[in-house]
C-alpha atoms as a PDB file:
ATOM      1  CA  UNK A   1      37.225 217.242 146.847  1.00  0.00           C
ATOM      2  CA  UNK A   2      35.439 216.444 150.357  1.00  0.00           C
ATOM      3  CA  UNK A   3      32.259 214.604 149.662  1.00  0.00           C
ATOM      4  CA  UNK A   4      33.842 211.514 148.058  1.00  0.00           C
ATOM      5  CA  UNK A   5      36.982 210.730 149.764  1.00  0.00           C
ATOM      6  CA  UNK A   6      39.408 208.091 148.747  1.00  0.00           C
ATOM      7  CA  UNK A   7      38.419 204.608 148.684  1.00  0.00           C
ATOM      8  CA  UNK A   8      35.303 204.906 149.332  1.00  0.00           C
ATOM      9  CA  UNK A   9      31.937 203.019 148.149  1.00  0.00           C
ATOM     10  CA  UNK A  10      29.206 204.397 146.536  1.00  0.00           C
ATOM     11  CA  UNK A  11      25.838 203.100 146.485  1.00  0.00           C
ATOM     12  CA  UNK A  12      23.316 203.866 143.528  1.00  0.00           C
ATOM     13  CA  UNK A  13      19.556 203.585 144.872  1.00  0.00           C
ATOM     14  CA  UNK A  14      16.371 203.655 142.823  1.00  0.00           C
ATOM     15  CA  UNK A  15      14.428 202.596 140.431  1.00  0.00           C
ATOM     16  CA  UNK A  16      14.175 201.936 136.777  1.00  0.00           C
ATOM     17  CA  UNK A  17      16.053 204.921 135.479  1.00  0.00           C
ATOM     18  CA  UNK A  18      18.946 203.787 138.419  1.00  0.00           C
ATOM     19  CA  UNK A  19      18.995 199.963 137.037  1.00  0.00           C
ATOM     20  CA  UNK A  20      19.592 200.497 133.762  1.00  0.00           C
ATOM     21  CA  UNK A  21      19.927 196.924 132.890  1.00  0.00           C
ATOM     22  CA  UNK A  22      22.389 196.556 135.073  1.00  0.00           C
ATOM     23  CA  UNK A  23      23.615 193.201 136.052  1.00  0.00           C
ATOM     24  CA  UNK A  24      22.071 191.327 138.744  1.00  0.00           C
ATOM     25  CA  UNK A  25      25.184 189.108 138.540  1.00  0.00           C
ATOM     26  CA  UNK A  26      28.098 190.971 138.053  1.00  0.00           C
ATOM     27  CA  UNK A  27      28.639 194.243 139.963  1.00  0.00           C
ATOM     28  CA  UNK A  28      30.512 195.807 137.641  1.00  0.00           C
ATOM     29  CA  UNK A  29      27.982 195.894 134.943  1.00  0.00           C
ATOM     30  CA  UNK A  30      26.213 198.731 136.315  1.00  0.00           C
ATOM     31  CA  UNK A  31      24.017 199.082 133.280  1.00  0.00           C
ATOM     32  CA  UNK A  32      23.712 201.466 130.512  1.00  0.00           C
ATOM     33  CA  UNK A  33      22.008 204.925 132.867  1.00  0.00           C
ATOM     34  CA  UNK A  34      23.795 207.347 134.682  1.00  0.00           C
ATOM     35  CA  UNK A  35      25.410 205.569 137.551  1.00  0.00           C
ATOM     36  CA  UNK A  36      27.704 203.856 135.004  1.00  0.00           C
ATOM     37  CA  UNK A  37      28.526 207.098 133.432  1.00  0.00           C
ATOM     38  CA  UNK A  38      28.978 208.506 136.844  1.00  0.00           C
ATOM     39  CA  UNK A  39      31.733 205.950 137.864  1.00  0.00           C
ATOM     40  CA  UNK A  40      33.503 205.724 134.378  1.00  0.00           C
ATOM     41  CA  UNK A  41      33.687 209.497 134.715  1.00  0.00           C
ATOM     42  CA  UNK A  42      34.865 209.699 138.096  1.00  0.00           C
ATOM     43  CA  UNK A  43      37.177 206.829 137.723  1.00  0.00           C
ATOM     44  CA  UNK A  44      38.634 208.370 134.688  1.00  0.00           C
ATOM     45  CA  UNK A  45      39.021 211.677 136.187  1.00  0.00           C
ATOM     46  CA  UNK A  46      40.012 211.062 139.630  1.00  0.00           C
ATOM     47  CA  UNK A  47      41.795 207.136 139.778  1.00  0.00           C
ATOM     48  CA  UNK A  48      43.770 207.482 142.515  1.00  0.00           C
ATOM     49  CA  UNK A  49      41.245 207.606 144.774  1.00  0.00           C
ATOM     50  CA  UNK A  50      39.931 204.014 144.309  1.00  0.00           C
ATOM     51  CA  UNK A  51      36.764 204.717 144.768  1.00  0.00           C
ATOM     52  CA  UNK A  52      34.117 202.059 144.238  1.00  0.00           C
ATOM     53  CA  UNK A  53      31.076 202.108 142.648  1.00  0.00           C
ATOM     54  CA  UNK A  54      27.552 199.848 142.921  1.00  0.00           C
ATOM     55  CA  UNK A  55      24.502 199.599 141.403  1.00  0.00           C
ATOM     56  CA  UNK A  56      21.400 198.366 143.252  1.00  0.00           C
ATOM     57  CA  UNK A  57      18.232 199.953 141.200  1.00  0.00           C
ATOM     58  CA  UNK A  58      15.559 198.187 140.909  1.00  0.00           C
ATOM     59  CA  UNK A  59      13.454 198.592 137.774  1.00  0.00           C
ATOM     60  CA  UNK A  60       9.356 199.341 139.001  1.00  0.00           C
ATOM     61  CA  UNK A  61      10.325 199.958 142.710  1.00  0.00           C
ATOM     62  CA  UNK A  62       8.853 202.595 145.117  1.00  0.00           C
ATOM     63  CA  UNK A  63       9.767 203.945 148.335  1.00  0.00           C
ATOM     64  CA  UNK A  64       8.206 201.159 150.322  1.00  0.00           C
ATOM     65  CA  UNK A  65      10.007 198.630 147.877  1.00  0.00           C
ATOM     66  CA  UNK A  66      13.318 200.466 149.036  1.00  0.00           C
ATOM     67  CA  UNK A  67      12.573 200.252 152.502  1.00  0.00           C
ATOM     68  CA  UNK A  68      11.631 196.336 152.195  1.00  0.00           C
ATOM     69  CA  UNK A  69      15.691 195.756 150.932  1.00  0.00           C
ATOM     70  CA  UNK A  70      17.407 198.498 153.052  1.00  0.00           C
ATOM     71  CA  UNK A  71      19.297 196.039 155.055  1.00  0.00           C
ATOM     72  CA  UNK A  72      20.705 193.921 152.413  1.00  0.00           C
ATOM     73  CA  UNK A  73      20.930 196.358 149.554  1.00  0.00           C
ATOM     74  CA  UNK A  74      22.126 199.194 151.786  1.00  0.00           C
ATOM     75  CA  UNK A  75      23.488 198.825 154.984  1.00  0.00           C
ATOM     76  CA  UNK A  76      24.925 195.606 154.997  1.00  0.00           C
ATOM     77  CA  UNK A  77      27.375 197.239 151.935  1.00  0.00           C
ATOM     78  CA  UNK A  78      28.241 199.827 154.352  1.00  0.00           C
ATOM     79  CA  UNK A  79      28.445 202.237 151.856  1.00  0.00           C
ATOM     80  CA  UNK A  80      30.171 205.821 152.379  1.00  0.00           C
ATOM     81  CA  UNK A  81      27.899 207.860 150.486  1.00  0.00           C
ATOM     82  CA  UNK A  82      24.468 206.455 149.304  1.00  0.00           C
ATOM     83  CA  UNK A  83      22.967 208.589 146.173  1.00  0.00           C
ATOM     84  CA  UNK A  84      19.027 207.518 146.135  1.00  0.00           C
ATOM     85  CA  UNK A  85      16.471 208.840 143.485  1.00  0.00           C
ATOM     86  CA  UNK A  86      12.741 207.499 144.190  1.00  0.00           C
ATOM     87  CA  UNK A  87       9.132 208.893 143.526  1.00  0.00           C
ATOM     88  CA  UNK A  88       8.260 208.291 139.829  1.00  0.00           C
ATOM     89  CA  UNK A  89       6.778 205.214 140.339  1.00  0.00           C
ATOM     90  CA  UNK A  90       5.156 206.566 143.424  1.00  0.00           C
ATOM     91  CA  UNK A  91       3.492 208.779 141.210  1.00  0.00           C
ATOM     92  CA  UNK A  92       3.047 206.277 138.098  1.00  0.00           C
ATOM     93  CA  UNK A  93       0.977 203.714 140.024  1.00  0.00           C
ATOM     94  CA  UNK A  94      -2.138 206.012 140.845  1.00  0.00           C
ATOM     95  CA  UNK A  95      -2.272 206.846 136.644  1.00  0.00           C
ATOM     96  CA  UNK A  96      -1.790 203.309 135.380  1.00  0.00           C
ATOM     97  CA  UNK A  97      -3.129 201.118 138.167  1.00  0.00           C
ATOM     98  CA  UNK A  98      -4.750 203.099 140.224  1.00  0.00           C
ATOM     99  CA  UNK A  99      -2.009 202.026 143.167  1.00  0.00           C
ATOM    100  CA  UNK A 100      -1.464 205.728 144.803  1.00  0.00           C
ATOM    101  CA  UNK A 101       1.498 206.775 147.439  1.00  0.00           C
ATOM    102  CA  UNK A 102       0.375 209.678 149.568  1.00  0.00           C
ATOM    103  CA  UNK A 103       2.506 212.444 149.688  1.00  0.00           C
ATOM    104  CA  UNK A 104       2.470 211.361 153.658  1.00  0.00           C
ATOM    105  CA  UNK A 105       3.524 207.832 152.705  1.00  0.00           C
ATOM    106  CA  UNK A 106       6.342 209.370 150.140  1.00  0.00           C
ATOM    107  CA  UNK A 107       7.661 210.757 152.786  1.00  0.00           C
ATOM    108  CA  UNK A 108       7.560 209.042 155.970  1.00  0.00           C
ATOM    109  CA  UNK A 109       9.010 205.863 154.016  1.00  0.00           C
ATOM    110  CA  UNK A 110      12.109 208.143 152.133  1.00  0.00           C
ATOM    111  CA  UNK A 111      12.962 209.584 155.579  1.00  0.00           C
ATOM    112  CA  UNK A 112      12.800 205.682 157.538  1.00  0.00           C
ATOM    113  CA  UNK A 113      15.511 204.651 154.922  1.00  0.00           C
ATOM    114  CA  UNK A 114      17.572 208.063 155.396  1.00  0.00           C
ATOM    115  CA  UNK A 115      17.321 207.902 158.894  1.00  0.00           C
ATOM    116  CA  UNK A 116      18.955 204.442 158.715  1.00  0.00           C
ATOM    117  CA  UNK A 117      21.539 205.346 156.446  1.00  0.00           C
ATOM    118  CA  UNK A 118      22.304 209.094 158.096  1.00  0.00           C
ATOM    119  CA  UNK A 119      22.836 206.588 161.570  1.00  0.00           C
ATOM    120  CA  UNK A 120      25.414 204.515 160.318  1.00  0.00           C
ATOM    121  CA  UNK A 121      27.766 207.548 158.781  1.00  0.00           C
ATOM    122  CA  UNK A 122      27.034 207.742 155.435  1.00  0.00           C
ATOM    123  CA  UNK A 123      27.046 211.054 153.113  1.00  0.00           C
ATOM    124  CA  UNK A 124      23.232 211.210 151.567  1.00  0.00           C
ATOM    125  CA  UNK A 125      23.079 212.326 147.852  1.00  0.00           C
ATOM    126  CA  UNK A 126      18.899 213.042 146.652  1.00  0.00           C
ATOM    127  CA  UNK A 127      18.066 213.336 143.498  1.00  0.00           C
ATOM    128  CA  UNK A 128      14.623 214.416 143.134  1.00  0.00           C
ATOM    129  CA  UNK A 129      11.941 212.609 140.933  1.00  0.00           C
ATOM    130  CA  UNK A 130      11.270 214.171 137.311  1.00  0.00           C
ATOM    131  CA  UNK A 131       8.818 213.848 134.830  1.00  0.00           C
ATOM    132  CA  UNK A 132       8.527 215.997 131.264  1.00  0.00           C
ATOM    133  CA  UNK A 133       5.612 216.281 129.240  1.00  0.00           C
ATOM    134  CA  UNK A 134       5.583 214.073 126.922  1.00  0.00           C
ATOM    135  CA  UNK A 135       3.304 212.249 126.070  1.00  0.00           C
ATOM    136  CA  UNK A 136       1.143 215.056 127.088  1.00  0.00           C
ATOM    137  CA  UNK A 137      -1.068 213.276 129.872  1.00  0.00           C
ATOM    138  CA  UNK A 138       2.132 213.462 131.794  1.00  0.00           C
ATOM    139  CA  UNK A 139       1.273 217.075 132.271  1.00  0.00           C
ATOM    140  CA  UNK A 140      -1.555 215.715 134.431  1.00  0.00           C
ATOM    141  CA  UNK A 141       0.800 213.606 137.034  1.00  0.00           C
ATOM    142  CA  UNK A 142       2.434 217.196 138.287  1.00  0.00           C
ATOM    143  CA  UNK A 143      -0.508 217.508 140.797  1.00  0.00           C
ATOM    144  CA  UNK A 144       0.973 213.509 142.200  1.00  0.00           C
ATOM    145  CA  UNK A 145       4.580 214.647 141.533  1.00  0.00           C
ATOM    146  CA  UNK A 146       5.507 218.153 142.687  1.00  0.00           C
ATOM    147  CA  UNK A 147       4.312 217.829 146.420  1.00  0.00           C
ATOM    148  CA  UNK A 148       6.847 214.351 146.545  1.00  0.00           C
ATOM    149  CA  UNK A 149       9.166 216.574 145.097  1.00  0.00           C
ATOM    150  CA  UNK A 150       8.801 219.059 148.002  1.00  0.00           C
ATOM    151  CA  UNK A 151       8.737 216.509 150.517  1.00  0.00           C
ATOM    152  CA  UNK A 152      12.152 215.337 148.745  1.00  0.00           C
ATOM    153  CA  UNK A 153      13.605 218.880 149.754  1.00  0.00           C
ATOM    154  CA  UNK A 154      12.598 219.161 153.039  1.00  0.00           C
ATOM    155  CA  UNK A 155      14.315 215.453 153.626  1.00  0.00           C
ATOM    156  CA  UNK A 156      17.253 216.916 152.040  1.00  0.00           C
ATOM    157  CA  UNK A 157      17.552 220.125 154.554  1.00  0.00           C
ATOM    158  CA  UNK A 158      16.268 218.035 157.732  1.00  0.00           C
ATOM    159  CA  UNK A 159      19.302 215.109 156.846  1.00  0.00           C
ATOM    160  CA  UNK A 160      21.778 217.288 155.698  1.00  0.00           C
ATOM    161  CA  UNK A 161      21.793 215.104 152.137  1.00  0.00           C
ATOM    162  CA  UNK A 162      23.197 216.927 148.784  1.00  0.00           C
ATOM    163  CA  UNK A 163      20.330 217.583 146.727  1.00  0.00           C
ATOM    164  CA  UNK A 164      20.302 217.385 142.833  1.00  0.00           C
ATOM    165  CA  UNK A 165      17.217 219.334 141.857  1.00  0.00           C
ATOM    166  CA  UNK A 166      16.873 217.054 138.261  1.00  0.00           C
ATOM    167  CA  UNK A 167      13.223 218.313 137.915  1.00  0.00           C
ATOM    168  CA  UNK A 168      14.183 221.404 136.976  1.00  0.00           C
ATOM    169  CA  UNK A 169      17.263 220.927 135.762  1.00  0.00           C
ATOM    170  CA  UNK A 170      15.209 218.844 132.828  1.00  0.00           C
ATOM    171  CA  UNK A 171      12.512 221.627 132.377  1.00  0.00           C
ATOM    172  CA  UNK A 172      15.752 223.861 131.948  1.00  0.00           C
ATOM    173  CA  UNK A 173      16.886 221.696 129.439  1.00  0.00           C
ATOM    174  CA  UNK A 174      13.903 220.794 127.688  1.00  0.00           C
ATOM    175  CA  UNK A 175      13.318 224.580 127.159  1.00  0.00           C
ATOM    176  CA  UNK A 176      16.713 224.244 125.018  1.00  0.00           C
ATOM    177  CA  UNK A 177      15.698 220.927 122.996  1.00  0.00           C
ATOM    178  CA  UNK A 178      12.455 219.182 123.240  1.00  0.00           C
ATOM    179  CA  UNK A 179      11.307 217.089 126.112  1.00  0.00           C
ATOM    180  CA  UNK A 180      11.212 213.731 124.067  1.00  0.00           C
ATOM    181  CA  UNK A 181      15.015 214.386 123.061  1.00  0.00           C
ATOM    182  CA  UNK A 182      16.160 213.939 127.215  1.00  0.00           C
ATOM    183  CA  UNK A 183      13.479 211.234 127.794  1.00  0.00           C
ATOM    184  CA  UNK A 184      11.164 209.960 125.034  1.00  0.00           C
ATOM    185  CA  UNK A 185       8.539 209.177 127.280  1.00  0.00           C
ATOM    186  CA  UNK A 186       8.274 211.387 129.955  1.00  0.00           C
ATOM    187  CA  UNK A 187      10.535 209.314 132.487  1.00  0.00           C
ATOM    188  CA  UNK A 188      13.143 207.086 131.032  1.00  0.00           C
ATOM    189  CA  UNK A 189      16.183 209.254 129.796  1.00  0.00           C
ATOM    190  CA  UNK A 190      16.945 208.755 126.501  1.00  0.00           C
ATOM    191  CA  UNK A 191      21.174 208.527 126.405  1.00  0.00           C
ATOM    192  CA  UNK A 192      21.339 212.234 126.637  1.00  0.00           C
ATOM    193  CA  UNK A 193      19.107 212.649 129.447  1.00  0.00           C
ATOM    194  CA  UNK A 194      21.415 210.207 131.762  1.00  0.00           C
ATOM    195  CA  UNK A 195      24.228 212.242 130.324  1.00  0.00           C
ATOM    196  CA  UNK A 196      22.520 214.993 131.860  1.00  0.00           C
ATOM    197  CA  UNK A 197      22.292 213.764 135.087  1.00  0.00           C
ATOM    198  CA  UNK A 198      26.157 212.292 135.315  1.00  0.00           C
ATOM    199  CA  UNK A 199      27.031 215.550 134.266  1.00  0.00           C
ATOM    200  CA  UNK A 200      25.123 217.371 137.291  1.00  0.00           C
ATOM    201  CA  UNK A 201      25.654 214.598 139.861  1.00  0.00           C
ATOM    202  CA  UNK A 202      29.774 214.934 139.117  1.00  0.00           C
ATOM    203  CA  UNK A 203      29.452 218.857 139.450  1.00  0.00           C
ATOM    204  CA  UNK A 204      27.656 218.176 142.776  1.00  0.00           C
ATOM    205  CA  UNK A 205      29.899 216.223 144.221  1.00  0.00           C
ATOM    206  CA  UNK A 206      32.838 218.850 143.390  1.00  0.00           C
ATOM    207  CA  UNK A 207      34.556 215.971 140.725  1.00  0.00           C
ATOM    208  CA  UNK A 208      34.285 218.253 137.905  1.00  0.00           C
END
C-alpha cells in the first residue's frame, strides 16, 4: 500500500454528508458518515501503520466556504493526504434559495484550494458530488450538477488527485436497490449509502 503510508494524517473535507455530526470538540468523534467508517476500517485492518484520521466537514458549506477555512482547517494540520468531496450544496442553493455557483465559480474555487494543498505535498483524494432521484425534483438539479461533476474530473487529471467517481457508483447501486434505500432524500446517505462510500474510498486507496 503506497497512497497512505505509515503515520500519516488524513484530512476529511466537505460538507454535510463529511460532518456527520461529528464533534466540534473532540477529534476523535468523527461523526456517524463515512470518514468514521473509513478510519475504524483502516485502523482495524492496517494498525501498524498509525495512521491518523480527522474530520473537518462542515454541514451547509460550498466551495467558497472551503476556501474561506483552508488555512486553518487544512494546511495548518499539514495533512499527508487530504480527501475533499464538495458541490452538492453548490448545486442545492440555486433550487432552494435561489443562491447559484457557476460551473466557472465551482471550479476556479475547488482548484485555488487544490492548488494550495498539491504545493505543500499532500496526496489529493476527490470524491465527486452525487445526487439520486428522489424526491423526484432532484431529477431536475442534473442540469446544475453534472457539469460540476465534470469540472471535478478535469481537477482530478490536471492535480494528479485519486478520483472516486460516487455519482455513478450510486446510480450503479441504486439500479440494484432503490435510490431512497442509499440516501432517503436524494443527498444524505442513509447508513448504507456511507457504507458505500467507505467501502469504495478503502478499495481506492489499495487498503482493501
Amino acid at each position: 500500500m503506497q497512497f497512505i503510508t505509515e503515520n500519516s494524517l488524513v484530512l476529511f473535507q466537505g460538507d454535510s454528508i463529511t460532518d456527520a455530526g461529528r464533534s466540534r470538540e473532540d477529534d476523535a468523534e468523527m461523526g456517524r458518515g463515512y470518514a468514521a467508517l473509513i478510519a475504524a476500517w483502516f485502523s482495524a485492518l492496517h494498525p501498524e501503520m498509525r495512521v491518523r484520521f480527522l474530520n473537518k466537514g462542515i454541514g451547509g458549506n460550498r466551495v467558497k466556504d472551503l476556501k474561506a477555512r483552508w488555512q486553518t482547517d487544512c494546511l495548518d494540520l499539514k495533512p499527508d493526504v487530504v480527501s475533499i468531496m464538495i458541490g452538492i450544496n453548490d448545486t442545492w442553493r440555486r433550487y432552494d434559495s435561489n443562491n447559484p455557483t457557476s460551473v466557472a465559480e465551482y471550479e476556479s474555487g475547488f482548484r485555488d484550494i487544490l492548488a494550495q494543498s498539491h504545493e505543500k505535498g499532500s496526496k489529493l483524494v476527490i470524491i465527486e458530488p452525487f445526487v439520486l432521484p428522489v424526491p423526484k425534483d432532484r431529477e431536475t438539479w442534473r442540469e446544475d450538477l453534472d457539469p460540476k461533476i465534470d469540472a471535478a474530473r478535469r481537477l482530478a487529471r490536471e492535480f494528479g488527485a485519486l478520483y472516486i467517481p460516487l455519482d455513478g457508483i450510486f446510480a450503479q447501486a441504486a439500479a440494484v436497490r432503490e435510490p431512497g434505500f442509499w440516501a432517503a432524500d436524494g443527498v444524505h446517505p442513509t447508513p448504507p449509502g456511507h457504507a458505500l462510500i467507505a467501502q469504495t474510498w478503502l478499495k481506492a486507496v489499495g487498503a482493501l
